[in-house]
N, C-alpha and C. Protein backbone atom coordinates (compact mmCIF):
# COMPACT_ATOMS: atom_id res chain seq x y z
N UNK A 1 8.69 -7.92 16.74
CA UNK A 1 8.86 -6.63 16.09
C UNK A 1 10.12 -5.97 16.68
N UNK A 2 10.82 -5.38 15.52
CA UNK A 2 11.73 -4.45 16.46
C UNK A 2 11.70 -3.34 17.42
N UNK A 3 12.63 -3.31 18.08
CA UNK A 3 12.64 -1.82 18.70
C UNK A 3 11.85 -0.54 17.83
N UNK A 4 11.10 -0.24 17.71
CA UNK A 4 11.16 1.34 17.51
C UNK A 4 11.22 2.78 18.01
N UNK A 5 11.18 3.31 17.10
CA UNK A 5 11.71 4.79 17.55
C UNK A 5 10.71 6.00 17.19
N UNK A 6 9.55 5.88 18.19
CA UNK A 6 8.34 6.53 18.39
C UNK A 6 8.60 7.52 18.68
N UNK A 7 8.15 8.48 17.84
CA UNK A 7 8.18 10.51 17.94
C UNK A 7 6.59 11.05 17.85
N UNK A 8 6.26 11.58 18.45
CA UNK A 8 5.05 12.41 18.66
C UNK A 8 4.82 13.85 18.26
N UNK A 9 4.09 14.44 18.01
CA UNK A 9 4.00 15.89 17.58
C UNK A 9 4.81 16.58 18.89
N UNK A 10 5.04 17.79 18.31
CA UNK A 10 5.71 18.68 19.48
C UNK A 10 4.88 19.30 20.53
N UNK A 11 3.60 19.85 19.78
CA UNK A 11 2.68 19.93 20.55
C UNK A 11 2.61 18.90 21.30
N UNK A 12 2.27 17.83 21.59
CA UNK A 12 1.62 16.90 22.33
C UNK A 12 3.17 15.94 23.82
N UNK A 13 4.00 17.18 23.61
CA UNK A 13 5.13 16.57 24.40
C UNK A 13 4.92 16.18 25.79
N UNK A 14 4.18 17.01 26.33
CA UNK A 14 3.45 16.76 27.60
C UNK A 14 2.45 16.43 28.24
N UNK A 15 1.60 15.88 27.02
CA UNK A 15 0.36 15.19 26.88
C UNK A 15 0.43 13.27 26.85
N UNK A 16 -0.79 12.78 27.74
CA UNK A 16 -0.39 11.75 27.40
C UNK A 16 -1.83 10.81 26.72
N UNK A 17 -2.45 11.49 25.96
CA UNK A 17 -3.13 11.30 25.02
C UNK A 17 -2.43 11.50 23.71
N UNK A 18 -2.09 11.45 22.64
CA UNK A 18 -1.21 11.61 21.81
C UNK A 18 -0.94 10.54 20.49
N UNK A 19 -0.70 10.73 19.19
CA UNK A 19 -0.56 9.67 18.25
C UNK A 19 0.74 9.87 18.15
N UNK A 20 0.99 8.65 18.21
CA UNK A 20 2.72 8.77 18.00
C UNK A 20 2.72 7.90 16.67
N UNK A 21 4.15 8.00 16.02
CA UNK A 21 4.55 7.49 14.62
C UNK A 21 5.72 6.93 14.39
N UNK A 22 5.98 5.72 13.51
CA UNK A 22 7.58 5.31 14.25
C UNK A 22 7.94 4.81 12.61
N UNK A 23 8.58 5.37 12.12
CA UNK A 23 8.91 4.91 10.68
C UNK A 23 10.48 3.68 10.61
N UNK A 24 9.89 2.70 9.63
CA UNK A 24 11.29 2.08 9.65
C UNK A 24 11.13 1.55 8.19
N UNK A 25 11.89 1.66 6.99
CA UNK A 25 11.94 1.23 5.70
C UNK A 25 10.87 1.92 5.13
N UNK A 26 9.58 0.96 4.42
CA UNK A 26 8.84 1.47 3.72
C UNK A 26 7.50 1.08 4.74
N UNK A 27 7.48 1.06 6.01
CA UNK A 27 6.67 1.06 6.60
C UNK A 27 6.52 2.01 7.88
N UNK A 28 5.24 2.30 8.18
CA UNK A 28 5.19 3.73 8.82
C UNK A 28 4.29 3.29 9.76
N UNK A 29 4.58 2.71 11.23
CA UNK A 29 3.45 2.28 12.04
C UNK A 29 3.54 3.66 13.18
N UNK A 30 1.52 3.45 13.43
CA UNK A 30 0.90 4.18 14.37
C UNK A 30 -0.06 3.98 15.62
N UNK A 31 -0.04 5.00 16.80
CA UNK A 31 -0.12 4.57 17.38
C UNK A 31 -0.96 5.27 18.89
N UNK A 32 -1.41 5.27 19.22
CA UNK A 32 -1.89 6.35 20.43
C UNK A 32 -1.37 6.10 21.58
N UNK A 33 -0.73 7.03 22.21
CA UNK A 33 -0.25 6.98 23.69
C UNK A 33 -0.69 6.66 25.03
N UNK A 34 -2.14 6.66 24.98
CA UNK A 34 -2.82 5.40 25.89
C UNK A 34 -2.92 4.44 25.60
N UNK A 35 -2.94 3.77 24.44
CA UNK A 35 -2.93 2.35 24.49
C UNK A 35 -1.61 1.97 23.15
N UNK A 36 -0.40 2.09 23.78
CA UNK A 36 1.01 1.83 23.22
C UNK A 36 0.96 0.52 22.28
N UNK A 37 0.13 -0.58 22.67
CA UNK A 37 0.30 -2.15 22.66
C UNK A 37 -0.38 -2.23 21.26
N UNK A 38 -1.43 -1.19 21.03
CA UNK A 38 -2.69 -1.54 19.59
C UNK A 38 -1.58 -0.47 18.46
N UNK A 39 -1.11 -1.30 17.46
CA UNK A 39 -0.41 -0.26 16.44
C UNK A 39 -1.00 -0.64 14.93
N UNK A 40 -1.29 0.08 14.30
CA UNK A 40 -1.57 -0.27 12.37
C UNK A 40 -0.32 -0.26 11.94
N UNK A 41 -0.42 -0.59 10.86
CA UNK A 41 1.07 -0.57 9.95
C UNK A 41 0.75 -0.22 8.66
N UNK A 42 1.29 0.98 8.11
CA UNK A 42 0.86 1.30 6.91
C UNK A 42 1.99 1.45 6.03
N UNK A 43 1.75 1.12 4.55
CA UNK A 43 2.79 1.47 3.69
C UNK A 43 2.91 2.82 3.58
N UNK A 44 4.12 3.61 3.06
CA UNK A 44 3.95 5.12 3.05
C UNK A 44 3.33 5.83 1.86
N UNK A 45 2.79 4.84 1.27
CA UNK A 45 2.00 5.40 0.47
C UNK A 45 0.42 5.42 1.14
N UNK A 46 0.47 4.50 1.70
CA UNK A 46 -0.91 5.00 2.81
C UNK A 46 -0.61 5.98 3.67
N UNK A 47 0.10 5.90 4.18
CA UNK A 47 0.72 7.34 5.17
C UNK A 47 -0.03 8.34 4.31
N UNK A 48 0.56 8.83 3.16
CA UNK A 48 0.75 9.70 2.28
C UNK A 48 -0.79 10.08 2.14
N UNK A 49 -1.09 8.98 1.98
CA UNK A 49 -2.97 8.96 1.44
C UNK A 49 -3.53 9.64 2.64
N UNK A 50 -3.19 9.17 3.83
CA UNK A 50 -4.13 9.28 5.33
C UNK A 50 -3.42 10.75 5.96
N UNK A 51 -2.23 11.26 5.44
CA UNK A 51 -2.09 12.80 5.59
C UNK A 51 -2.67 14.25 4.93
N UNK A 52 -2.96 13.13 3.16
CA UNK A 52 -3.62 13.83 2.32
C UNK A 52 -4.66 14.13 2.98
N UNK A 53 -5.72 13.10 3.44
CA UNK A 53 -7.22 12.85 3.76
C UNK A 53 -6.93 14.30 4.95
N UNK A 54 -6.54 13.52 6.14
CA UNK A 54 -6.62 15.06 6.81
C UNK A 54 -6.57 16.43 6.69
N UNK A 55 -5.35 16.35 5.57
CA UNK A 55 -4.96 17.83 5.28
C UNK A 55 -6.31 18.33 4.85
N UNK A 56 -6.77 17.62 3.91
CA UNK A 56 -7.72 18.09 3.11
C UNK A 56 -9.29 17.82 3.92
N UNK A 57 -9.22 17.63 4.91
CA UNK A 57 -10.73 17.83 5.86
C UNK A 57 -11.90 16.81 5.62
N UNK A 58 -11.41 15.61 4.75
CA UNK A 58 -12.01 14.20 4.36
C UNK A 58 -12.40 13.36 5.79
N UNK A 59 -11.58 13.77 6.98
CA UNK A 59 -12.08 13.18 8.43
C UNK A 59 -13.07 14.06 9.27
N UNK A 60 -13.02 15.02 8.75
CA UNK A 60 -13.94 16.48 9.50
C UNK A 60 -15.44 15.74 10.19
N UNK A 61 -15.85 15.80 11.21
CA UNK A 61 -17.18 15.44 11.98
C UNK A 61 -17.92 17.10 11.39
């Protein structure tokens, strides 16, 4: 895999719990900051889907 170029929320700059996100073409991989090594890879239309879902409270406990 290539290099990427992992950005994290701003909030979470000094945290090292954290989802980080590293976009390259039409793929958008993710990732949590304790364990760097485990990443998904989503098309950005899943992105799109899995920002919708949150926005909209579809993950809510």
């Amino acid at each position: 895999m290539e290099e990427l170029a992992w950005q994290r929320p701003s909030l979470c700059a000094d945290s090292s719990n954290c989802p980080e996100v590293a976009v390259t073409g039409d793929t958008v991989y993710i990732r949590s900051s304790l364990l760097p090594s485990a990443t998904a890879q989503l098309t950005v239309t899943e992105w799109r889907d899995l920002l919708a879902g949150v926005r909209n409270g579809e993950f809510d406990v």
